[in-house]
PDB file of N, CA and C in Angstrom:
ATOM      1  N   UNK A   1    -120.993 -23.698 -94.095  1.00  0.00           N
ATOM      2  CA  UNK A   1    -119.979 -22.965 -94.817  1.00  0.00           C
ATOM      3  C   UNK A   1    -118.891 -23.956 -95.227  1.00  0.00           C
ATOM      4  N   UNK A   2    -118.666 -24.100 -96.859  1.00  0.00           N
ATOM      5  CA  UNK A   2    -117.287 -24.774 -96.869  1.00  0.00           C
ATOM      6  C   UNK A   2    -116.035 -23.846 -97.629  1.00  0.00           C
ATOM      7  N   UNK A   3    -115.020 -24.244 -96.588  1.00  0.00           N
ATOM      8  CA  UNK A   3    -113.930 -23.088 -97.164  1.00  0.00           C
ATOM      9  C   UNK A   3    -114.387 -21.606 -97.208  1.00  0.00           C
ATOM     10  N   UNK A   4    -115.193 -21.271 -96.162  1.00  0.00           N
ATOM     11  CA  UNK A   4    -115.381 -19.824 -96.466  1.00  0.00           C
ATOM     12  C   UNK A   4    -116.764 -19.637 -97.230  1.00  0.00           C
ATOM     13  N   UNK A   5    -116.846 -20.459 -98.149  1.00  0.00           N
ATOM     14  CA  UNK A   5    -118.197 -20.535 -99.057  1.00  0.00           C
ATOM     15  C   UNK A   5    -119.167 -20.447 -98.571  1.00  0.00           C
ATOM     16  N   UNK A   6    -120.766 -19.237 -98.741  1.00  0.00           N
ATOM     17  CA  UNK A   6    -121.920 -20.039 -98.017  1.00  0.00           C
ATOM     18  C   UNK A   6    -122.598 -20.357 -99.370  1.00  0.00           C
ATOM     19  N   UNK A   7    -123.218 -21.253 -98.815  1.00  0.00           N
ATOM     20  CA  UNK A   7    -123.846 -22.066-100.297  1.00  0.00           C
ATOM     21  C   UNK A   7    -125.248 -22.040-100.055  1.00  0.00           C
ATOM     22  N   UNK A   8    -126.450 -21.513-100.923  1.00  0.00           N
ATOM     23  CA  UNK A   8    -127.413 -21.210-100.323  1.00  0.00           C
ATOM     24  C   UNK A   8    -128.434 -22.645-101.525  1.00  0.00           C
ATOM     25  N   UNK A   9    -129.103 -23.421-101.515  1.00  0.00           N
ATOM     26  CA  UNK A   9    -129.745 -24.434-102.762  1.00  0.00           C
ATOM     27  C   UNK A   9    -130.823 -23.889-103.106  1.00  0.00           C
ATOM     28  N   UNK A  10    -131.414 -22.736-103.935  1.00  0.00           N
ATOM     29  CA  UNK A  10    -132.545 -22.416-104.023  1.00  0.00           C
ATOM     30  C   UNK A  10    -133.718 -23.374-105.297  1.00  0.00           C
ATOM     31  N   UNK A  11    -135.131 -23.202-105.192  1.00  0.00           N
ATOM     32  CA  UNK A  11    -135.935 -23.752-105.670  1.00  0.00           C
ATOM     33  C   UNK A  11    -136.842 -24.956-104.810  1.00  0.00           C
ATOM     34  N   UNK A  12    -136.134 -25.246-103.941  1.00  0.00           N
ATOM     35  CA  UNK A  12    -136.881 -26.308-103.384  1.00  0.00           C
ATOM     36  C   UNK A  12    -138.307 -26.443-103.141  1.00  0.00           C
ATOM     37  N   UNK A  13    -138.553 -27.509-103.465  1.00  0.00           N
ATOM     38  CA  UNK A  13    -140.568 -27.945-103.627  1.00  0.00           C
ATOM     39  C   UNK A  13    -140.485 -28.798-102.766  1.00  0.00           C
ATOM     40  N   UNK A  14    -139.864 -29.617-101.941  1.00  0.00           N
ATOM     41  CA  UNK A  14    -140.116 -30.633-100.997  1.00  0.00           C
ATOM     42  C   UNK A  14    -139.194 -31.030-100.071  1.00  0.00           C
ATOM     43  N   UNK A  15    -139.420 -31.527 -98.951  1.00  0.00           N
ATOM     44  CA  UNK A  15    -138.565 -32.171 -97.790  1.00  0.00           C
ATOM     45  C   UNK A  15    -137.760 -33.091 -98.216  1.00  0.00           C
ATOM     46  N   UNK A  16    -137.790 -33.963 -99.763  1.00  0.00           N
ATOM     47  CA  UNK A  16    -136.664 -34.249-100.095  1.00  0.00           C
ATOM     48  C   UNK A  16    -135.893 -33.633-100.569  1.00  0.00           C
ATOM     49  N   UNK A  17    -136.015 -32.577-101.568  1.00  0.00           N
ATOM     50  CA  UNK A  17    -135.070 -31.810-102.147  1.00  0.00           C
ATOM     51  C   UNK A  17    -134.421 -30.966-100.484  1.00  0.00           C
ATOM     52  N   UNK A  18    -134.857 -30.541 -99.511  1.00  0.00           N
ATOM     53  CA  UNK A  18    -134.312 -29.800 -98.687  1.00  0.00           C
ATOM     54  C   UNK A  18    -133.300 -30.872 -97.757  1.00  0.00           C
ATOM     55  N   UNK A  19    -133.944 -32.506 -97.975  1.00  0.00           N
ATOM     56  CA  UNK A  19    -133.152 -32.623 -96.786  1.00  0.00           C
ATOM     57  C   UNK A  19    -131.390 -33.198 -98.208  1.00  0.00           C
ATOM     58  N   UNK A  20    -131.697 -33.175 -99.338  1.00  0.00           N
ATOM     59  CA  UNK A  20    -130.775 -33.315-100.379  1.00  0.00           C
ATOM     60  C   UNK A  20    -129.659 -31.823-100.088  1.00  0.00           C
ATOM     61  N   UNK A  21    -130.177 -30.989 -99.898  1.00  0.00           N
ATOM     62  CA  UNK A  21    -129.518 -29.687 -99.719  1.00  0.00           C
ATOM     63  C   UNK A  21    -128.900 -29.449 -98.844  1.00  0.00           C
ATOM     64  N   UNK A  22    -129.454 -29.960 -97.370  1.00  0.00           N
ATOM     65  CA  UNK A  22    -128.870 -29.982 -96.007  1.00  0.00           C
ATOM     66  C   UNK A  22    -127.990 -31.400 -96.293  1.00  0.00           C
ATOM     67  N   UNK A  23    -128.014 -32.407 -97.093  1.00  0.00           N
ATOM     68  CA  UNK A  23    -126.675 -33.260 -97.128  1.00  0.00           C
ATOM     69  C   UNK A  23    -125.975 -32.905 -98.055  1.00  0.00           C
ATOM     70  N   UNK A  24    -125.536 -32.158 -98.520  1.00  0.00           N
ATOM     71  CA  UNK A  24    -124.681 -31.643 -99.445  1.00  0.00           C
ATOM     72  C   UNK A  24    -123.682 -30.714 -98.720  1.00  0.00           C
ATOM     73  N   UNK A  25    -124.470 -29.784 -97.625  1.00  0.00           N
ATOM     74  CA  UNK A  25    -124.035 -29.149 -96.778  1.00  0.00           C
ATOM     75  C   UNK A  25    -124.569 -27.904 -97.249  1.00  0.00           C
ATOM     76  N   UNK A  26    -125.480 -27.558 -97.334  1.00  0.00           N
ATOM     77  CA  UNK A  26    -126.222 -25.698 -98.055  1.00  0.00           C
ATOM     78  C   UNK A  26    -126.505 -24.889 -96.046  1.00  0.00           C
ATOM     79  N   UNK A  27    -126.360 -23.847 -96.784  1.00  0.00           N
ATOM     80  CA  UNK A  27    -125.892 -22.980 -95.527  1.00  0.00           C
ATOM     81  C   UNK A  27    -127.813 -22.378 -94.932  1.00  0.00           C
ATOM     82  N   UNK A  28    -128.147 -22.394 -96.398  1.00  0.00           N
ATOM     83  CA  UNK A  28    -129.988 -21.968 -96.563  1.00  0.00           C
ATOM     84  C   UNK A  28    -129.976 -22.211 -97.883  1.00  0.00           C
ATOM     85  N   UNK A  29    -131.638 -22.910 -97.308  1.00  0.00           N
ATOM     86  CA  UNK A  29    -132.571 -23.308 -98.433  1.00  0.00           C
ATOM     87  C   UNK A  29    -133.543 -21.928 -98.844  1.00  0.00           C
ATOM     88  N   UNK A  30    -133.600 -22.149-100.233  1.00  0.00           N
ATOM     89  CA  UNK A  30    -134.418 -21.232-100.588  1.00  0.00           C
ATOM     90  C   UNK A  30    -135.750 -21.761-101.380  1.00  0.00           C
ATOM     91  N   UNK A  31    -136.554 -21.015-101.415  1.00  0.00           N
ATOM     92  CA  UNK A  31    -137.953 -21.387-101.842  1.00  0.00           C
ATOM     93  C   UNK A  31    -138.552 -20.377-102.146  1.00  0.00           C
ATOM     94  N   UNK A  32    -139.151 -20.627-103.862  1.00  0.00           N
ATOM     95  CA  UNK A  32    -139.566 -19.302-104.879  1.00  0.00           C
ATOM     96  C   UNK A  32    -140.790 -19.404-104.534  1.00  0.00           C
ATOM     97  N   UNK A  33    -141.203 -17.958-104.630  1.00  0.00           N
ATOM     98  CA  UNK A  33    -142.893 -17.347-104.746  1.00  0.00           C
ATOM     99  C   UNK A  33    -142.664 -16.609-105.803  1.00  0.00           C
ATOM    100  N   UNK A  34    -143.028 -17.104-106.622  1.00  0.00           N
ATOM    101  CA  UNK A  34    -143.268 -16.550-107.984  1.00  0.00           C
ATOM    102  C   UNK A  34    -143.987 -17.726-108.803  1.00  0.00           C
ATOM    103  N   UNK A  35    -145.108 -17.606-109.307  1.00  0.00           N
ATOM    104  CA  UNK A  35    -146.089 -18.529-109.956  1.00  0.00           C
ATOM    105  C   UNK A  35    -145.639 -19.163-111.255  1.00  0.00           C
ATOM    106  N   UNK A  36    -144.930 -18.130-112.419  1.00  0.00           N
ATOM    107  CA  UNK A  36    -144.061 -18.206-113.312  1.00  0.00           C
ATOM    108  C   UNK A  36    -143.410 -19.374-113.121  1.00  0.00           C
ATOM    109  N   UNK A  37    -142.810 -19.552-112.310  1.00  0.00           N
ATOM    110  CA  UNK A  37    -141.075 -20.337-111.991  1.00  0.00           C
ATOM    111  C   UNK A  37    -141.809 -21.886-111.907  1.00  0.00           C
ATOM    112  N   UNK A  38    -141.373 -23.210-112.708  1.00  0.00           N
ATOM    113  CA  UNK A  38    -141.807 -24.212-112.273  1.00  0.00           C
ATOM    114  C   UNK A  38    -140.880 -24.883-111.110  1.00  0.00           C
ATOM    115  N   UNK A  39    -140.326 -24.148-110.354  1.00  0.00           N
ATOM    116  CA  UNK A  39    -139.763 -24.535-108.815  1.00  0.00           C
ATOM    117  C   UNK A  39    -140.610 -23.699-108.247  1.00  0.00           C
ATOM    118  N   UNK A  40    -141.597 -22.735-108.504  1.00  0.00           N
ATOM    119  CA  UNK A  40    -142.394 -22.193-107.535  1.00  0.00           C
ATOM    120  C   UNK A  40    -143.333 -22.843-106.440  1.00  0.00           C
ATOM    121  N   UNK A  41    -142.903 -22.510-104.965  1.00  0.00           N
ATOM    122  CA  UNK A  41    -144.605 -23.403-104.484  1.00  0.00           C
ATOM    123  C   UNK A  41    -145.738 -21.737-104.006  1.00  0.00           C
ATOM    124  N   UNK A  42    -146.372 -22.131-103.378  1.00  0.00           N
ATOM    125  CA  UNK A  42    -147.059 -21.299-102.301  1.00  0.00           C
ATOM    126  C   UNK A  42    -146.776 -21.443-100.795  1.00  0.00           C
ATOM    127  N   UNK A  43    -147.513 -20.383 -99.931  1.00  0.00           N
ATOM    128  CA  UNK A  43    -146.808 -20.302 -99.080  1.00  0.00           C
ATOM    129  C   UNK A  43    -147.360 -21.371 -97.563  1.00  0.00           C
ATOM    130  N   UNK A  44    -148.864 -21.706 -98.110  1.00  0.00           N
ATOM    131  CA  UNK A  44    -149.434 -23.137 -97.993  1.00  0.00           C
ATOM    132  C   UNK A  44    -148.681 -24.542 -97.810  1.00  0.00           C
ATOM    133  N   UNK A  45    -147.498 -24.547 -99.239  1.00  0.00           N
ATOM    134  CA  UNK A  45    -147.158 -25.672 -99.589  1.00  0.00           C
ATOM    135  C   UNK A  45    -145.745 -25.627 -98.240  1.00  0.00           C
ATOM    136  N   UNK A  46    -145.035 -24.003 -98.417  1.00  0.00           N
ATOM    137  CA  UNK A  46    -144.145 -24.561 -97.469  1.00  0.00           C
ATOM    138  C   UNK A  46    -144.521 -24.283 -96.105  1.00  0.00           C
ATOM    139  N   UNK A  47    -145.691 -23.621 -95.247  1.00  0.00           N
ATOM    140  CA  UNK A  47    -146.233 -23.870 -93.923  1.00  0.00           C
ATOM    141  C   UNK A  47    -146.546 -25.483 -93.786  1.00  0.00           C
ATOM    142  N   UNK A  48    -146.910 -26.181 -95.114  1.00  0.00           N
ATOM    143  CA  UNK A  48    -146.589 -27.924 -94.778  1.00  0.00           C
ATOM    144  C   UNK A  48    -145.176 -28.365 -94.303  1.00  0.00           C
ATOM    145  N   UNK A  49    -144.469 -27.901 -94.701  1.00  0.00           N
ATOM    146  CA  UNK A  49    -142.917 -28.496 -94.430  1.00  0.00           C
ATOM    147  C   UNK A  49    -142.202 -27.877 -93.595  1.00  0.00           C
ATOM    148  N   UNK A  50    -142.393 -26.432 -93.297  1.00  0.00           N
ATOM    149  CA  UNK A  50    -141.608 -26.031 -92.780  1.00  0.00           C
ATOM    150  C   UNK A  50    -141.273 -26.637 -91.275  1.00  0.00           C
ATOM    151  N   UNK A  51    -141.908 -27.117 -90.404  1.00  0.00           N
ATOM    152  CA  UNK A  51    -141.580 -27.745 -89.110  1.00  0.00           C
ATOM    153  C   UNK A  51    -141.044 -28.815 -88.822  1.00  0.00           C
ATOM    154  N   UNK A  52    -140.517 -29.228 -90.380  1.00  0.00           N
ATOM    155  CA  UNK A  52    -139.959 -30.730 -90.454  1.00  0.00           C
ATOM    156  C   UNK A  52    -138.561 -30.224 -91.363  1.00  0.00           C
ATOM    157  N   UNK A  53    -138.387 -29.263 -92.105  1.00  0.00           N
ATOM    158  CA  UNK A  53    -137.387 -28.932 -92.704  1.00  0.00           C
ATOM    159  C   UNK A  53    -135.673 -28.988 -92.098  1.00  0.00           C
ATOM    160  N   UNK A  54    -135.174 -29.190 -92.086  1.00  0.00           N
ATOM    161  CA  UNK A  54    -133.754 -29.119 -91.724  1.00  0.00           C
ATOM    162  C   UNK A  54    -133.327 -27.447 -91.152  1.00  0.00           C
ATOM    163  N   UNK A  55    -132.289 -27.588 -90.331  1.00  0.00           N
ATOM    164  CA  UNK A  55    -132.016 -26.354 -89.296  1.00  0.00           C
ATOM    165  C   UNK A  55    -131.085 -25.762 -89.966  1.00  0.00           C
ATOM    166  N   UNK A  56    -131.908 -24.908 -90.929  1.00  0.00           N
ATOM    167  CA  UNK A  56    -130.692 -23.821 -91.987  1.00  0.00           C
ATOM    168  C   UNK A  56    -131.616 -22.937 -92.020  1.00  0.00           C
ATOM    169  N   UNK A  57    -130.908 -22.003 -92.433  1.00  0.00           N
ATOM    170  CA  UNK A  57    -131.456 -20.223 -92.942  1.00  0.00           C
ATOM    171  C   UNK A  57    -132.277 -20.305 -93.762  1.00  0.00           C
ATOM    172  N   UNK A  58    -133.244 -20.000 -93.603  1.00  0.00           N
ATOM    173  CA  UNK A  58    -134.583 -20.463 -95.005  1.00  0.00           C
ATOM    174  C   UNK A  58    -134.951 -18.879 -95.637  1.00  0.00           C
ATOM    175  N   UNK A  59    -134.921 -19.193 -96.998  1.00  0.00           N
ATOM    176  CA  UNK A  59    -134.743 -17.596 -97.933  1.00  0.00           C
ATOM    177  C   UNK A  59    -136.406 -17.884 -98.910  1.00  0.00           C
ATOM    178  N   UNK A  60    -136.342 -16.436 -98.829  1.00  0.00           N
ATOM    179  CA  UNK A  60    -137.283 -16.479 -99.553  1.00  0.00           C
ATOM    180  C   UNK A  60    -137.469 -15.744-101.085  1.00  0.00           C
ATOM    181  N   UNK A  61    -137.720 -16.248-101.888  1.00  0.00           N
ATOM    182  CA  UNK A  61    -137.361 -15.495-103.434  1.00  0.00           C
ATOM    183  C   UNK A  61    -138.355 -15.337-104.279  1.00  0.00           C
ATOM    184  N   UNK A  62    -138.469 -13.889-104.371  1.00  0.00           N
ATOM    185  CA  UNK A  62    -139.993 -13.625-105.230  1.00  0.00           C
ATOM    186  C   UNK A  62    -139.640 -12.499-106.039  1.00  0.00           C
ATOM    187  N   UNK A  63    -140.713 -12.093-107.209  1.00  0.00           N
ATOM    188  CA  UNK A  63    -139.960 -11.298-108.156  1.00  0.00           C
ATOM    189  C   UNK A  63    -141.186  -9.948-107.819  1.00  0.00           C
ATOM    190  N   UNK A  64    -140.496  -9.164-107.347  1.00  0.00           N
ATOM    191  CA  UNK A  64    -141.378  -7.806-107.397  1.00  0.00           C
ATOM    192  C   UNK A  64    -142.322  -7.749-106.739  1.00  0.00           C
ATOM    193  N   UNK A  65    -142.231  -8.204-105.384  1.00  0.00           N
ATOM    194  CA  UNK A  65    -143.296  -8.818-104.195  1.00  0.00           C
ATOM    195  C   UNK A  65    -144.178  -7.608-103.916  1.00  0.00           C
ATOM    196  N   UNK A  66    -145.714  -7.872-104.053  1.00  0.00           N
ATOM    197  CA  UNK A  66    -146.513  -7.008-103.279  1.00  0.00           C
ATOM    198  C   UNK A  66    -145.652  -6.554-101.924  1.00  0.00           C
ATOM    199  N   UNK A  67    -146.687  -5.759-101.224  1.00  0.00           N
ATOM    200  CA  UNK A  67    -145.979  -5.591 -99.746  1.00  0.00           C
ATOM    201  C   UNK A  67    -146.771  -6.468 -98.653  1.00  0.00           C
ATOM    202  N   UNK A  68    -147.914  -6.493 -99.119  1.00  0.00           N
ATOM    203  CA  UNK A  68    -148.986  -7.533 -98.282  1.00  0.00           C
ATOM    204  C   UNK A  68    -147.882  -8.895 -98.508  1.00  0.00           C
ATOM    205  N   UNK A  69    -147.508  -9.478 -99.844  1.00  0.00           N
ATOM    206  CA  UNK A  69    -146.771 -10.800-100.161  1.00  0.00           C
ATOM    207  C   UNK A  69    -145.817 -10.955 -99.095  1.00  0.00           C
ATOM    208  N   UNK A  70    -145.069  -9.913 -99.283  1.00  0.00           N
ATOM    209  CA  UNK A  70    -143.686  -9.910 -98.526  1.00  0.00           C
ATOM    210  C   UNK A  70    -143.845  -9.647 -97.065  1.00  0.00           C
ATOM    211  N   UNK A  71    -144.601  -9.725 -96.672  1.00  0.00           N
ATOM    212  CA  UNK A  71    -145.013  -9.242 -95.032  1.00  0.00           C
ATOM    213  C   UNK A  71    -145.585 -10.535 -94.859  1.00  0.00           C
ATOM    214  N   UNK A  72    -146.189 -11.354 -95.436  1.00  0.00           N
ATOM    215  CA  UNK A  72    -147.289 -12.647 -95.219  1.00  0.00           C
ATOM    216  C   UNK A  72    -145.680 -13.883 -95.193  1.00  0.00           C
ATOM    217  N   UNK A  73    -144.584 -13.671 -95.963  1.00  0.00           N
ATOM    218  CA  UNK A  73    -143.562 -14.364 -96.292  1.00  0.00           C
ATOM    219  C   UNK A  73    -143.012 -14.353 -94.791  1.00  0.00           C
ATOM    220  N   UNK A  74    -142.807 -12.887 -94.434  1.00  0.00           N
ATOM    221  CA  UNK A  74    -142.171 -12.382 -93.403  1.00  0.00           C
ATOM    222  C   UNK A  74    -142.407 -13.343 -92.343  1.00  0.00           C
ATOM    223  N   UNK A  75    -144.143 -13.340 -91.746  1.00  0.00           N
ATOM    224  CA  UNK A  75    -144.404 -13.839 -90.886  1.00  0.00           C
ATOM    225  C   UNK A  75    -144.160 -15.257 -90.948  1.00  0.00           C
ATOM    226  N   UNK A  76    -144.057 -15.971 -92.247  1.00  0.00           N
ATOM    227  CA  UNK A  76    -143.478 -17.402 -92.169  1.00  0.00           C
ATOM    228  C   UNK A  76    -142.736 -17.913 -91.601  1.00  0.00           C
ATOM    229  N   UNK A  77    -141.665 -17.100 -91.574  1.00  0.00           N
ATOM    230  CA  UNK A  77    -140.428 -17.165 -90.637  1.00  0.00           C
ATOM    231  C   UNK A  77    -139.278 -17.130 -91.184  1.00  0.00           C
ATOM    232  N   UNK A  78    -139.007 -16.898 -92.437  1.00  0.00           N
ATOM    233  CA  UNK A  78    -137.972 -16.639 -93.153  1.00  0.00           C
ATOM    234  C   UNK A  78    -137.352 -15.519 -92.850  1.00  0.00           C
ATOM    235  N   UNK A  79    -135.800 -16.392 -92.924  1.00  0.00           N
ATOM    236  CA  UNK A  79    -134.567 -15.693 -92.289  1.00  0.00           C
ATOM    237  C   UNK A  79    -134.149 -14.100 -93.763  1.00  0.00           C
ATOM    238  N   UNK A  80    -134.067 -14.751 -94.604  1.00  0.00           N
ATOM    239  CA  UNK A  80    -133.992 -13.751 -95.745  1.00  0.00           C
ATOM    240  C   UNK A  80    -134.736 -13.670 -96.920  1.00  0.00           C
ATOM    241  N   UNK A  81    -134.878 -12.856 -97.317  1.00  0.00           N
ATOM    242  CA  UNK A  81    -135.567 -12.153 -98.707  1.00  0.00           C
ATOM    243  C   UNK A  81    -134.820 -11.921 -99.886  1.00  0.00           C
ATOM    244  N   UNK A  82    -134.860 -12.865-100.898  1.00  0.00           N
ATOM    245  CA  UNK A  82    -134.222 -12.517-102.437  1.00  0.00           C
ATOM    246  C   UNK A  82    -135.135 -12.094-103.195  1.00  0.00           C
ATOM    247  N   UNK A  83    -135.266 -10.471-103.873  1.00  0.00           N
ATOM    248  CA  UNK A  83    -135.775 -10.361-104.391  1.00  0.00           C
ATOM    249  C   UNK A  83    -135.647  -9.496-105.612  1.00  0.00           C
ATOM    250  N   UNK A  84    -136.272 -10.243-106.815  1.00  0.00           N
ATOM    251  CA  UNK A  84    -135.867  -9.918-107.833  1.00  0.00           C
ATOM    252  C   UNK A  84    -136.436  -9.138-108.713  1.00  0.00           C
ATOM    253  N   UNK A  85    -135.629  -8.104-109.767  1.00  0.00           N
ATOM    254  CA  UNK A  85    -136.496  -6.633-110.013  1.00  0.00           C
ATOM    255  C   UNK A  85    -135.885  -6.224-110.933  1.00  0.00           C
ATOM    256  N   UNK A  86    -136.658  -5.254-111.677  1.00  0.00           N
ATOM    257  CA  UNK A  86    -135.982  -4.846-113.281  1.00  0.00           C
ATOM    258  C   UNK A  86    -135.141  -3.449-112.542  1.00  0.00           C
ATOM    259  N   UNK A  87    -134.491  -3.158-113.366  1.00  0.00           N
ATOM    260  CA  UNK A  87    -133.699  -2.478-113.048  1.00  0.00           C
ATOM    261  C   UNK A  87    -134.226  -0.864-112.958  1.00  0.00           C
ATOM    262  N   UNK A  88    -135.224  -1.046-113.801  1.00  0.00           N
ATOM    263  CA  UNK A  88    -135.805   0.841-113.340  1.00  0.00           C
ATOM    264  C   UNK A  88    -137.366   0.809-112.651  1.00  0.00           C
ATOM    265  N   UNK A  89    -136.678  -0.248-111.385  1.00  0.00           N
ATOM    266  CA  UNK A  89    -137.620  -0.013-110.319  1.00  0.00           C
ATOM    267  C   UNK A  89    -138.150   1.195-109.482  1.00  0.00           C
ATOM    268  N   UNK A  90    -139.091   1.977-109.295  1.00  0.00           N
ATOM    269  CA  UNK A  90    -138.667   2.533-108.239  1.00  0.00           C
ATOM    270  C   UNK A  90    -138.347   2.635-106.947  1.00  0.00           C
ATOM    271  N   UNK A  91    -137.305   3.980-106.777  1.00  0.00           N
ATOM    272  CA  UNK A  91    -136.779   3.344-105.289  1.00  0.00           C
ATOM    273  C   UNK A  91    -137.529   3.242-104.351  1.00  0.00           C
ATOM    274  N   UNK A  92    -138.707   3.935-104.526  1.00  0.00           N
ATOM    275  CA  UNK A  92    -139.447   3.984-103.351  1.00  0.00           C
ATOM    276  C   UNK A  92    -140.014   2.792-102.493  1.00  0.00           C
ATOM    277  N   UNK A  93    -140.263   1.980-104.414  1.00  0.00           N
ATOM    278  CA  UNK A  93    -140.804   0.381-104.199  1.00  0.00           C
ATOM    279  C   UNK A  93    -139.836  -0.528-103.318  1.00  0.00           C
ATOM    280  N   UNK A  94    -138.212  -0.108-103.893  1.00  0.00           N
ATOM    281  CA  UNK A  94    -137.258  -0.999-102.796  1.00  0.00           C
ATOM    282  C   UNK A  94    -137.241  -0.134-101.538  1.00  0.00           C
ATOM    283  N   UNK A  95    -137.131   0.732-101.357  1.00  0.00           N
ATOM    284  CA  UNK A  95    -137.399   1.376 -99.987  1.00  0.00           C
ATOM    285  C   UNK A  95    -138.395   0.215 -99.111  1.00  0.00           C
ATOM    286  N   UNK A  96    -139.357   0.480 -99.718  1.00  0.00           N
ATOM    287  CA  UNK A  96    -140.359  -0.621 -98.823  1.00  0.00           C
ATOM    288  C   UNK A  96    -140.106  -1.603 -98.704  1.00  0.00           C
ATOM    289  N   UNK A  97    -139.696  -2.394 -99.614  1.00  0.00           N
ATOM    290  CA  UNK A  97    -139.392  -3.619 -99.264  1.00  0.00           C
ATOM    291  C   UNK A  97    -138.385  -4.291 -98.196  1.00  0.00           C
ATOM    292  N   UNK A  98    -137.141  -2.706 -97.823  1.00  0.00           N
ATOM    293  CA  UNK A  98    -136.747  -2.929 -96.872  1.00  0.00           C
ATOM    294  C   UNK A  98    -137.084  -2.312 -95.566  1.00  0.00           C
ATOM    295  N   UNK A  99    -137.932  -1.598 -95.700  1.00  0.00           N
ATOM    296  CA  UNK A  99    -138.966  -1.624 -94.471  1.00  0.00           C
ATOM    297  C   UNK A  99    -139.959  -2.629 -93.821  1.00  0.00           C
ATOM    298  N   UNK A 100    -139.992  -3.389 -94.944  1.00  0.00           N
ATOM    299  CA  UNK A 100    -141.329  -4.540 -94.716  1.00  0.00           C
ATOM    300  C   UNK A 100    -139.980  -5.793 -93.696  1.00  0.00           C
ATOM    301  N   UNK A 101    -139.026  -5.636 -94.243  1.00  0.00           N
ATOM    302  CA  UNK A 101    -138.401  -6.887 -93.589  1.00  0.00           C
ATOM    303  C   UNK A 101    -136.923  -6.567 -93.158  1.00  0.00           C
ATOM    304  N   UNK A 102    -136.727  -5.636 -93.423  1.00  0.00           N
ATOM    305  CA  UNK A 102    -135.281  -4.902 -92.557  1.00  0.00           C
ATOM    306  C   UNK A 102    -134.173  -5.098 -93.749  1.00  0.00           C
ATOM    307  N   UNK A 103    -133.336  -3.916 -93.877  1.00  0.00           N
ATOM    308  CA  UNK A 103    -132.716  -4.193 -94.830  1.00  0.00           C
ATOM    309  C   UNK A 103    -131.276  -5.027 -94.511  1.00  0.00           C
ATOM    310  N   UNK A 104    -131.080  -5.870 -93.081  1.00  0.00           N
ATOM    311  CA  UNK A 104    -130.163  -6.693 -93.363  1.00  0.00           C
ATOM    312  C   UNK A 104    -130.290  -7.931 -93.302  1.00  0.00           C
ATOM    313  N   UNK A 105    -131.899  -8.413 -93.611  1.00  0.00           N
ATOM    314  CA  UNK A 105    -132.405  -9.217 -94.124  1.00  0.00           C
ATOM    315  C   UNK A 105    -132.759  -9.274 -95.441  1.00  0.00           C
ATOM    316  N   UNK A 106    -132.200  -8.130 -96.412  1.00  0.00           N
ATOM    317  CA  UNK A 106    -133.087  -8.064 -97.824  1.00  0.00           C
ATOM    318  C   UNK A 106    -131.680  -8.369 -98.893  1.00  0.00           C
ATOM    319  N   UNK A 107    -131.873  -9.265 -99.705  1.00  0.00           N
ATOM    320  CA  UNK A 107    -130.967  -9.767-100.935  1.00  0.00           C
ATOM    321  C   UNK A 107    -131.786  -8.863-102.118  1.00  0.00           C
ATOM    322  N   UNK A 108    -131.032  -8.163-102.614  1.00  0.00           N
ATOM    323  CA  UNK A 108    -131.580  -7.443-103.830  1.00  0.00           C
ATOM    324  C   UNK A 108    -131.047  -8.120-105.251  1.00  0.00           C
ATOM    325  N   UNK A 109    -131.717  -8.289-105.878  1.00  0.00           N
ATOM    326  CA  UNK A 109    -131.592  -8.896-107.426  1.00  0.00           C
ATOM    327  C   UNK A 109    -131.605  -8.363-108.472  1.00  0.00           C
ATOM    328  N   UNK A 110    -131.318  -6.987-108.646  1.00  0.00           N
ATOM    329  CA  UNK A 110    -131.826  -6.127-110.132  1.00  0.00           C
ATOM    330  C   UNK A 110    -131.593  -6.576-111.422  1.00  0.00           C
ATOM    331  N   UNK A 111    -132.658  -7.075-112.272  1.00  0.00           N
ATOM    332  CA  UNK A 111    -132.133  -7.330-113.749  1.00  0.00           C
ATOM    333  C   UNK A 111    -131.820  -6.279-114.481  1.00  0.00           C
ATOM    334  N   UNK A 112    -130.279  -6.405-114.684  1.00  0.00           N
ATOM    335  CA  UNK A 112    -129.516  -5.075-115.923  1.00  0.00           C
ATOM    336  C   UNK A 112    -129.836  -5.778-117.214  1.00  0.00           C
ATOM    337  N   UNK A 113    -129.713  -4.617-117.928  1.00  0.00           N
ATOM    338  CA  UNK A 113    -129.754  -5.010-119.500  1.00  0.00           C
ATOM    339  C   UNK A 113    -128.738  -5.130-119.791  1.00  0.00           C
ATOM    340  N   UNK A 114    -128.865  -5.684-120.789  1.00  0.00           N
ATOM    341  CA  UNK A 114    -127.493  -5.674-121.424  1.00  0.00           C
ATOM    342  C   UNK A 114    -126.334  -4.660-121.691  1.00  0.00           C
ATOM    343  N   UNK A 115    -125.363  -4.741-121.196  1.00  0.00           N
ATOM    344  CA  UNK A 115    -124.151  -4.146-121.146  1.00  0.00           C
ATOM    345  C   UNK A 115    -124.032  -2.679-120.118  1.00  0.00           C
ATOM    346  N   UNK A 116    -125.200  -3.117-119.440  1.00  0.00           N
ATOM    347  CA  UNK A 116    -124.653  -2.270-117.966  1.00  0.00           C
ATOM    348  C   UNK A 116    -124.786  -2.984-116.739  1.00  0.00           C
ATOM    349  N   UNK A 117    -123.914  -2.360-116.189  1.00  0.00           N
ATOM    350  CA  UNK A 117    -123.010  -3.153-115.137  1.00  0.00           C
ATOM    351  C   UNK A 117    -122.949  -2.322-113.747  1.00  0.00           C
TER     352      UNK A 117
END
């Protein structure tokens, strides 16, 4: 935390970019599952790193996660869930998602359209 700030570095693909994040001072690293995203890895790529990664809150960020996805994330060991979603999701779908991982572990992301707020 600086000044109050938590600073979270998301995208990371490697133990350099994470240990770049942990010297900067980032509070949690984040790491996309989403195939789209060219910061995306799999969850392969970070069970390679994760036991060597630096001692921060590790997030996890995916767009409109299955529930199998987000439960397989879960067991990774990630501290939180960012996840990102159009805005006329249904609730039922975010319901689950904070069932799958508790909702004071869940970062919600809704994309608004334009000019609602």
């Amino acid at each position: 935390m600086i000044n109050g700030v938590r600073l979270k570095v998301c995208g990371l693909t490697s133990l350099v970019d994470a240990d770049a994040a942990d010297a900067v001072g980032a509070d949690a690293l984040g790491f996309i599952f989403y195939p789209k995203s060219p910061r995306g890895i799999t969850l392969t790529q970070f069970a390679a790193m994760k036991d060597r990664l630096p001692p921060r809150k590790k997030v996890a960020v995916s767009v409109e996660p299955a529930a199998a996805d987000l439960a397989a994330q879960s067991a990774a060991g990630f501290d939180f869930f960012q996840i990102h979603f159009s805005a006329d999701t249904p609730t039922y779908l975010v319901a689950s998602w904070a069932e799958t991982v508790g909702l004071s572990r869940l970062w919600l992301a809704p994309k608004l359209p334009p000019g609602r707020t």
